[in-house]
Protein backbone atom coordinates (compact mmCIF):
# COMPACT_ATOMS: atom_id res chain seq x y z
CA UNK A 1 140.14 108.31 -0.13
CA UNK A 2 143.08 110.78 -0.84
CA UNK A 3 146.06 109.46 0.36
CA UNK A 4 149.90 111.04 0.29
CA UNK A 5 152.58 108.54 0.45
CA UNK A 6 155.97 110.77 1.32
CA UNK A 7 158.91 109.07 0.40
CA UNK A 8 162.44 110.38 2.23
CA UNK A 9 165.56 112.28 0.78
CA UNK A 10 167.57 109.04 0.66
CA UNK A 11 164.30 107.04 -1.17
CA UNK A 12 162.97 109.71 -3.28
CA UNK A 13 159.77 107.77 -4.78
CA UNK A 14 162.15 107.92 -8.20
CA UNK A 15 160.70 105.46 -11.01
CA UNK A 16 163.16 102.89 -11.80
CA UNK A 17 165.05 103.44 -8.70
CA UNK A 18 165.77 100.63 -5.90
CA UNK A 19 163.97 98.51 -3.78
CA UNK A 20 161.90 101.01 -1.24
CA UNK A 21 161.65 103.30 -4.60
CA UNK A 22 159.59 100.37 -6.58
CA UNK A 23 157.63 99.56 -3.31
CA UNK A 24 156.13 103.36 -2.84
CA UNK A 25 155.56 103.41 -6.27
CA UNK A 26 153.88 99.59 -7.05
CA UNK A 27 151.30 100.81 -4.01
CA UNK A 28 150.97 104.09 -5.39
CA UNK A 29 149.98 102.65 -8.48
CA UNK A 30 147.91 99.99 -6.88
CA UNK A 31 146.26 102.22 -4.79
CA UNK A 32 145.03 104.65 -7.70
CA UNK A 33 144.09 101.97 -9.52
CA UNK A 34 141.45 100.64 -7.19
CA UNK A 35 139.81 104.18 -7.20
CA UNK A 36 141.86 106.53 -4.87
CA UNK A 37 143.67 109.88 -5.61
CA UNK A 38 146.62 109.11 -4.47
CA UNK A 39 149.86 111.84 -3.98
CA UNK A 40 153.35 110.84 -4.29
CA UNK A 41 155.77 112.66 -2.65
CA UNK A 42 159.32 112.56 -2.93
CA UNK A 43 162.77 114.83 -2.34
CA UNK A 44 164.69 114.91 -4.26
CA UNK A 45 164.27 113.78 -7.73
CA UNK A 46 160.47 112.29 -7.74
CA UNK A 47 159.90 111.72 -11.76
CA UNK A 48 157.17 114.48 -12.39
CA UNK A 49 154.61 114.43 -15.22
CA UNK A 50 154.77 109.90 -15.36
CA UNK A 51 151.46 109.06 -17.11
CA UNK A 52 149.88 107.10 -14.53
CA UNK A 53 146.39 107.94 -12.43
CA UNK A 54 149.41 109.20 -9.16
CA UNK A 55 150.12 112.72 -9.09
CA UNK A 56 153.72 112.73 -8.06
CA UNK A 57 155.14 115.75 -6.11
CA UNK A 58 158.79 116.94 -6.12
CA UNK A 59 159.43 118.74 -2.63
CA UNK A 60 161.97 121.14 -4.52
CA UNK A 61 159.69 122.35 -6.69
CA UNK A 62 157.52 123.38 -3.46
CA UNK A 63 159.51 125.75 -1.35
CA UNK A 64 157.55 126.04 1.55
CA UNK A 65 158.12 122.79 2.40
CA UNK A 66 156.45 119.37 3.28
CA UNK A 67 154.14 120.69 5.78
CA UNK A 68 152.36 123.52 3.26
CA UNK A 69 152.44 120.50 0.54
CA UNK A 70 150.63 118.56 2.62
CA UNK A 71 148.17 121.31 3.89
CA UNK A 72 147.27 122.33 0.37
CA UNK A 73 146.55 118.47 -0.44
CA UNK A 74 144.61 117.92 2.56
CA UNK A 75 144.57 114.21 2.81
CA UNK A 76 142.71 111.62 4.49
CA UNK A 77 145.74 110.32 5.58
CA UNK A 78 149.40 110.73 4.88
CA UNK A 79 151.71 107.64 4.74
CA UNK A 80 155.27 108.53 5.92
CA UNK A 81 158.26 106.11 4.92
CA UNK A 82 160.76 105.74 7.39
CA UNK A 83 160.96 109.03 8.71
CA UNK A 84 159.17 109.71 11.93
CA UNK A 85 160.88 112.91 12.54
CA UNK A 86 158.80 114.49 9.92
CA UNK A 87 156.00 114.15 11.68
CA UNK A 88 156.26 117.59 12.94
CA UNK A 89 155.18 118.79 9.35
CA UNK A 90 152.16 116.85 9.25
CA UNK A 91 148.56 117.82 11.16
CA UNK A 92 146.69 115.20 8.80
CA UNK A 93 146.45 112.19 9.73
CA UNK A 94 149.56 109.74 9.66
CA UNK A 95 150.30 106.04 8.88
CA UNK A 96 154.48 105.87 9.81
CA UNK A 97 155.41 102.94 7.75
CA UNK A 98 159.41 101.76 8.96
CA UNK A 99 161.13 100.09 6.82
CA UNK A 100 164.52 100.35 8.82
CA UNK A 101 165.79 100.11 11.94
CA UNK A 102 165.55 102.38 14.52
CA UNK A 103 168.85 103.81 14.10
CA UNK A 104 167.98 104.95 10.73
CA UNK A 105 165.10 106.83 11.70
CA UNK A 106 167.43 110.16 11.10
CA UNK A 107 165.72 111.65 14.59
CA UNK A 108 168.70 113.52 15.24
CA UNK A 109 168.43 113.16 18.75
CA UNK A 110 164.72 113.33 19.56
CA UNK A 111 162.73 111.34 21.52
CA UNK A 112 160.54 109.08 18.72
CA UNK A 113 158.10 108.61 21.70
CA UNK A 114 156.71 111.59 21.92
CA UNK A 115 157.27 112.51 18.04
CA UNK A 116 154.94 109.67 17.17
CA UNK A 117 152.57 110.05 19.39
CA UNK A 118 149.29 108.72 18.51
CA UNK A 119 149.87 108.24 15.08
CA UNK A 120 149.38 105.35 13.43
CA UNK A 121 152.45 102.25 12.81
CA UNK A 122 153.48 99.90 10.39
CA UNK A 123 156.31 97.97 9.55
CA UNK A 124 157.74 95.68 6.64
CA UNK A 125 158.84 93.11 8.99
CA UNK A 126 157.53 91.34 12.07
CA UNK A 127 161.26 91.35 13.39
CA UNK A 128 161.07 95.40 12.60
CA UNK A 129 157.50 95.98 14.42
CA UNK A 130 158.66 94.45 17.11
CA UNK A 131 162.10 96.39 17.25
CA UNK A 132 159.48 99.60 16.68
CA UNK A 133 157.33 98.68 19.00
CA UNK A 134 159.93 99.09 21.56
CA UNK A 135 161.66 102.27 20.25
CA UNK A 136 157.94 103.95 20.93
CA UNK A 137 156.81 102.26 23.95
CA UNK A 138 154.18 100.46 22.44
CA UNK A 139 152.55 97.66 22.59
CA UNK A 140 153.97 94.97 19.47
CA UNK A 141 150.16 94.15 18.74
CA UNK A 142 149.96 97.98 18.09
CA UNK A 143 152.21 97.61 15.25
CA UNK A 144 151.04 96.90 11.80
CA UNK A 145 152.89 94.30 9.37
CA UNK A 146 152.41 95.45 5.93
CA UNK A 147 154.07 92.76 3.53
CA UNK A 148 156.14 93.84 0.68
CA UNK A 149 155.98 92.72 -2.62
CA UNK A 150 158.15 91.62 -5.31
CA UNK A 151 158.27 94.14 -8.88
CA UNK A 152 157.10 92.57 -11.87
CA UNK A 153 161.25 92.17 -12.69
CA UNK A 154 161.95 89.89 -10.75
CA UNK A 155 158.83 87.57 -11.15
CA UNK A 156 159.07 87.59 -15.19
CA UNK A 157 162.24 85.85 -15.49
CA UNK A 158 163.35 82.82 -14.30
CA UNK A 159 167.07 81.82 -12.76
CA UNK A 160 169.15 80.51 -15.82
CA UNK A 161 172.40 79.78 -13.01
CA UNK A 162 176.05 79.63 -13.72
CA UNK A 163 177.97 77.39 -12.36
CA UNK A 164 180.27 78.48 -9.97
CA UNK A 165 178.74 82.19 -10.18
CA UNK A 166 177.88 83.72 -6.50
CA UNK A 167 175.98 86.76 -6.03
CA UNK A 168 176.17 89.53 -3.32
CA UNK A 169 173.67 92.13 -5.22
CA UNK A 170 173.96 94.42 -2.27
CA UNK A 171 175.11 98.18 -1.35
CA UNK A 172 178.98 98.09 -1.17
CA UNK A 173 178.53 99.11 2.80
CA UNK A 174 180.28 97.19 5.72
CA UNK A 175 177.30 96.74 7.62
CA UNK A 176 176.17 94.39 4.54
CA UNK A 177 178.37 92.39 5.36
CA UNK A 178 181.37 92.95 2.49
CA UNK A 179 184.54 92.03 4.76
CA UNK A 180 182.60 89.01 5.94
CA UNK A 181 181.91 87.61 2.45
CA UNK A 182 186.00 88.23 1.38
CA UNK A 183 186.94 86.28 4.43
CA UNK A 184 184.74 83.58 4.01
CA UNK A 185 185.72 83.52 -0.40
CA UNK A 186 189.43 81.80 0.75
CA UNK A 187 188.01 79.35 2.38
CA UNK A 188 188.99 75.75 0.64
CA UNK A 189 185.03 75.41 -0.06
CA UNK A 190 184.94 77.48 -2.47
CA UNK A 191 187.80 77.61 -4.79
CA UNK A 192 185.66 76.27 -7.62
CA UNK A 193 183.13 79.19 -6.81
CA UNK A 194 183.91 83.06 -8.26
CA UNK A 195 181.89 85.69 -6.02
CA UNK A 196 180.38 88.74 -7.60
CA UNK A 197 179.98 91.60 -5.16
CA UNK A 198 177.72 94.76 -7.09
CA UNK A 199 179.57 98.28 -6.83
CA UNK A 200 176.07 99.63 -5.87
CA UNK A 201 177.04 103.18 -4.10
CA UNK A 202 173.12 104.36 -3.40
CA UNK A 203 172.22 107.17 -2.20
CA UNK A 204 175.65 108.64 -2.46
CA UNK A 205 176.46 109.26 -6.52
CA UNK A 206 180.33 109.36 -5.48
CA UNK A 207 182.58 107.12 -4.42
CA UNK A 208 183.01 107.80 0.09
CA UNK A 209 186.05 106.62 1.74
CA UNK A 210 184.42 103.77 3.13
CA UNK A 211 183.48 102.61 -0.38
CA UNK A 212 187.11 103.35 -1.76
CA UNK A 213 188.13 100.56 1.32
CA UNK A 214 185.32 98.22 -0.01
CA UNK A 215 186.32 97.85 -3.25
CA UNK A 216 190.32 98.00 -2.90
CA UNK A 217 188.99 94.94 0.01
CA UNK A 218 186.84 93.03 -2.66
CA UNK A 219 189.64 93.77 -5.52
CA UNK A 220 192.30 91.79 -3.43
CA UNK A 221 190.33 88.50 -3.28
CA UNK A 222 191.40 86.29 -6.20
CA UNK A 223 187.88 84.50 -6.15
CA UNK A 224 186.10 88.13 -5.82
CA UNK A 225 184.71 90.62 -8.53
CA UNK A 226 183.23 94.20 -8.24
CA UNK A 227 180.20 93.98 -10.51
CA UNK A 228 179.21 96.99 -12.17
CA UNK A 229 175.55 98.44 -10.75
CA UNK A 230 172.83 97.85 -13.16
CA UNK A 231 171.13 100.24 -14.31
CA UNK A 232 167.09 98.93 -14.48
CA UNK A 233 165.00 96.78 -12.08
CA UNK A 234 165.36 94.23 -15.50
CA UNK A 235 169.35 94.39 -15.30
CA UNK A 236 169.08 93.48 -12.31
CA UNK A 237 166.52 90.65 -12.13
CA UNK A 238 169.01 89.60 -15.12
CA UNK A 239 171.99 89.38 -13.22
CA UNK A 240 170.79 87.57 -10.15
CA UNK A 241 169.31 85.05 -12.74
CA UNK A 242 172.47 84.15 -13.30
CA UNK A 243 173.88 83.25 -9.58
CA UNK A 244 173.74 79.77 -8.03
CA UNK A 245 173.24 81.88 -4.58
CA UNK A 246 172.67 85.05 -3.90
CA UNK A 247 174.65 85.84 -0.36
CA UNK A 248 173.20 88.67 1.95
CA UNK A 249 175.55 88.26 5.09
CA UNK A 250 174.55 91.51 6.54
CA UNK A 251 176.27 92.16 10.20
CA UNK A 252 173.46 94.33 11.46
CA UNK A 253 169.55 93.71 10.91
CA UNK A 254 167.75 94.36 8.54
CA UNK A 255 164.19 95.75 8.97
CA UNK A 256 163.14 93.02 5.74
CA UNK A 257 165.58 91.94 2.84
CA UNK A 258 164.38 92.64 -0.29
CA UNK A 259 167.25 91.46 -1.93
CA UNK A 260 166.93 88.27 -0.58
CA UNK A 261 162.95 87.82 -1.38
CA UNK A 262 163.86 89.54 -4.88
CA UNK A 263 166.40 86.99 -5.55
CA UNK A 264 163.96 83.74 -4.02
CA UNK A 265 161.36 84.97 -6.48
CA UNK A 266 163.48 84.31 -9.69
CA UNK A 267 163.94 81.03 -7.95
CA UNK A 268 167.86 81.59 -6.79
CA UNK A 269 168.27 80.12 -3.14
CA UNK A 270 169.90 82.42 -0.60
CA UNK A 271 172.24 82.59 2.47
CA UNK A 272 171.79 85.49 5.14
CA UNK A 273 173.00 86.91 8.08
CA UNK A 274 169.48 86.01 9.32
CA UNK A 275 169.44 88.83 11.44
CA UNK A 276 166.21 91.23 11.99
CA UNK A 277 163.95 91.21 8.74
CA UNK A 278 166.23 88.27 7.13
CA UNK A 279 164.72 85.57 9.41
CA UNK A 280 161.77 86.00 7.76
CA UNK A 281 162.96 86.73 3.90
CA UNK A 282 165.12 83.70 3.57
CA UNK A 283 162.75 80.41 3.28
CA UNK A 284 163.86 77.04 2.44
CA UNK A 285 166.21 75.55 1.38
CA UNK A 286 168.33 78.86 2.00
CA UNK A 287 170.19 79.16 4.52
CA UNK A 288 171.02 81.63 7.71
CA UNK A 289 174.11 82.11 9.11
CA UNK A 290 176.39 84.10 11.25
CA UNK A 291 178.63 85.99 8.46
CA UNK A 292 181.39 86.43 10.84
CA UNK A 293 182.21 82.47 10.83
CA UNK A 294 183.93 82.22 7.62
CA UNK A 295 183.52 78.39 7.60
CA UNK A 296 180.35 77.99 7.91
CA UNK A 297 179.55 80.98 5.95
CA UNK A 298 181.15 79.25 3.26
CA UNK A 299 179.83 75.67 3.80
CA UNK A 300 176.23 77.15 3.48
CA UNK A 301 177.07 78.78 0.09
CA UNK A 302 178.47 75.38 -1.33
CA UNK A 303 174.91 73.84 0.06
CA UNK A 304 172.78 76.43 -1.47
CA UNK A 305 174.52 76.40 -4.67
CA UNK A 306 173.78 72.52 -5.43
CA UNK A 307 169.84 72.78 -4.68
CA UNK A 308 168.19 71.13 -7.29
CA UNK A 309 166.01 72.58 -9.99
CA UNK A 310 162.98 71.17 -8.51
CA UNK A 311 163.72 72.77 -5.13
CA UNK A 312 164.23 76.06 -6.81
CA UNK A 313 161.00 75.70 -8.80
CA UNK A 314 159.35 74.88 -5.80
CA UNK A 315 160.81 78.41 -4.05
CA UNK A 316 160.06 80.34 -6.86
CA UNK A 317 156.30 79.74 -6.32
CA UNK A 318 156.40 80.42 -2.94
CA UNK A 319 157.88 83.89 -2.98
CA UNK A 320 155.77 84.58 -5.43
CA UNK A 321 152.67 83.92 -3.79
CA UNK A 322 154.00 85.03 -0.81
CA UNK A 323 155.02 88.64 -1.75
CA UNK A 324 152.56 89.31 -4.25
CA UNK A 325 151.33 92.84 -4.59
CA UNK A 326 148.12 91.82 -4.35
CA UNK A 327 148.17 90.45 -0.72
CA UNK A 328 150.98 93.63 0.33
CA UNK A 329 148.22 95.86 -0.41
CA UNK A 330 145.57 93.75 1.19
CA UNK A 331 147.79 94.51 4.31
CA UNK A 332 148.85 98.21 3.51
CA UNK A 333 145.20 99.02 3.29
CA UNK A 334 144.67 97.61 7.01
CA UNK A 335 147.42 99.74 8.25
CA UNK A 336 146.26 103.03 6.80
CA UNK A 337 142.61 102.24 8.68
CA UNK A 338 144.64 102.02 11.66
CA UNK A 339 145.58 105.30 11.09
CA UNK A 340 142.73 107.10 10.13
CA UNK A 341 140.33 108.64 13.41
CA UNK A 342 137.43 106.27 14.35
């Protein structure tokens, strides 16, 4: 089967970039390997000329666009990440695989309904298919769930905690929760704790206003740290090796949290927001929480942070199992079928 997988202009299919990045790339890779020709398209910045069995696409080195890309490839199916408005530019057909919220769809207006139409729909989440199943009037059994998996980072290496060390190894954004986090770092709880929060500024390569707030917010809070960004997959599995807890208090949903499974999977418990995907990333004995009760927000770090070895031994094996590659392309497979005419 030839297959194009399109990433977006905020998740560019880049090798080595973040979490969506290493997703469209593991199944590209997967996907290749078990025989197809698979197409990976990206804009900007797609690494051209990798030696693997993909053939990756930059959409600036095409200037006609997506559509005449996509004509000249002439796919059995096309597999479009989180961007239903560019369905227009596609006549093969299409697998729409969410891995946001509606309200990041970037449909400037449009009605997704009739954008969609009969094309095929996926999501990373149960919580998101759902939440997409309503957006385009569909029925939530018409709705795909195609698992993610965790990168090979994050499962070779194992959590080597320090004590006292918290980890928020998220986007400096509001809406993941930052202000939430600094409120909840003065309560009593945790003055024995120190609270890293990552000075990740993705997709943006300069500082915004809003980030400028973030960190002057973060640099105020005698028990909080900006940590620099790393710059690999590896740095990163590295760092969250090191928390007692990685915190994801995120104040909107989430269509998964692939932070949080990322950070289970090196066998570091977590405490979320619990909201959309995030119900169904954090697993025992992590915790969910509402991130605008400071309190409690705080009690449930000081909890997750004294789990036992054994219980964090016993979580590591679950994620892994659980978000395998192996069993996300199992489901990624079943979705594109869905897809493809009868």
């Amino acid at each position: 089967m030839r297959i194009a997988l399109v990433g977006t202009e905020l998740a560019p299919a880049r090798v080595g970039a973040g979490a969506l990045e290493t997703l469209l790339d593991g199944w590209a890779t997967a996907l290749a390997a078990d025989g197809d020709e698979v197409h990976l398209i990206g804009s900007p910045g797609t690494a051209v000329g990798v030696a693997t069995a993909v053939t990756r696409h930059e959409l600036a080195r095409h200037p006609a666009g997506l559509d005449a890309l996509i004509d000249s490839l002439a796919p059995d199916v096309v597999v479009l990440d989180n961007r239903p408005g560019w369905q227009e530019q596609v006549r093969a057909p299409t697998l729409h695989l969410l891995h946001n919220w509606p309200d990041a769809w970037e449909l400037a207006g449009r009605d997704p309904v009739g954008l969609v139409g009969r094309a095929g729909v996926a999501a990373v989440s149960g919580a998101l298919a759902a939440a997409a199943a309503s957006a385009l009037g569909r029925d939530r059994e018409s709705v795909a769930v195609v698992d993610p998996f965790v990168g090979d980072a994050f499962t070779r290496i194992d959590a080597d905690p320090t004590p006292g060390w918290v980890l928020a190894p998220n986007r400096l954004l509001t809406k993941k929760g930052v202000r939430q986090l600094v409120a909840a770092s003065h309560e009593p709880v945790l003055a024995a704790k120190r609270i890293g929060v990552t000075d990740f500024l993705s997709p943006w390569t300069v500082p915004t206003g809003e980030h400028r707030e973030l960190r002057a917010v973060v640099a105020g809070a005698p028990r909080c740290e900006l940590v620099p960004p790393p710059a690999t997959r590896e740095a990163m599995a590295a760092l969250v090796a090191r928390a007692e807890v990685v915190v994801v208090p995120s104040i909107g949903p989430e269509g998964f949290g692939m932070v949080a499974a990322e950070a289970q999977a090196v066998g570091v418990p977590v405490v979320s927001s619990g909201l959309g995907g995030l119900a169904e990333a954090t697993l025992s004995p992590g915790r969910t929480v509402d991130p605008c009760d400071a309190p409690a927000l705080a009690e449930a770090i000081v909890a997750a942070a004294g789990v036992g070895s054994a219980a964090r031994l016993a979580l590591r094996a679950e994620v892994r199992g659980r978000w395998s590659l192996g069993r996300s392309l199992c489901s990624l497979r079943a979705a594109i079928e869905t897809a493809r005419p009868s």
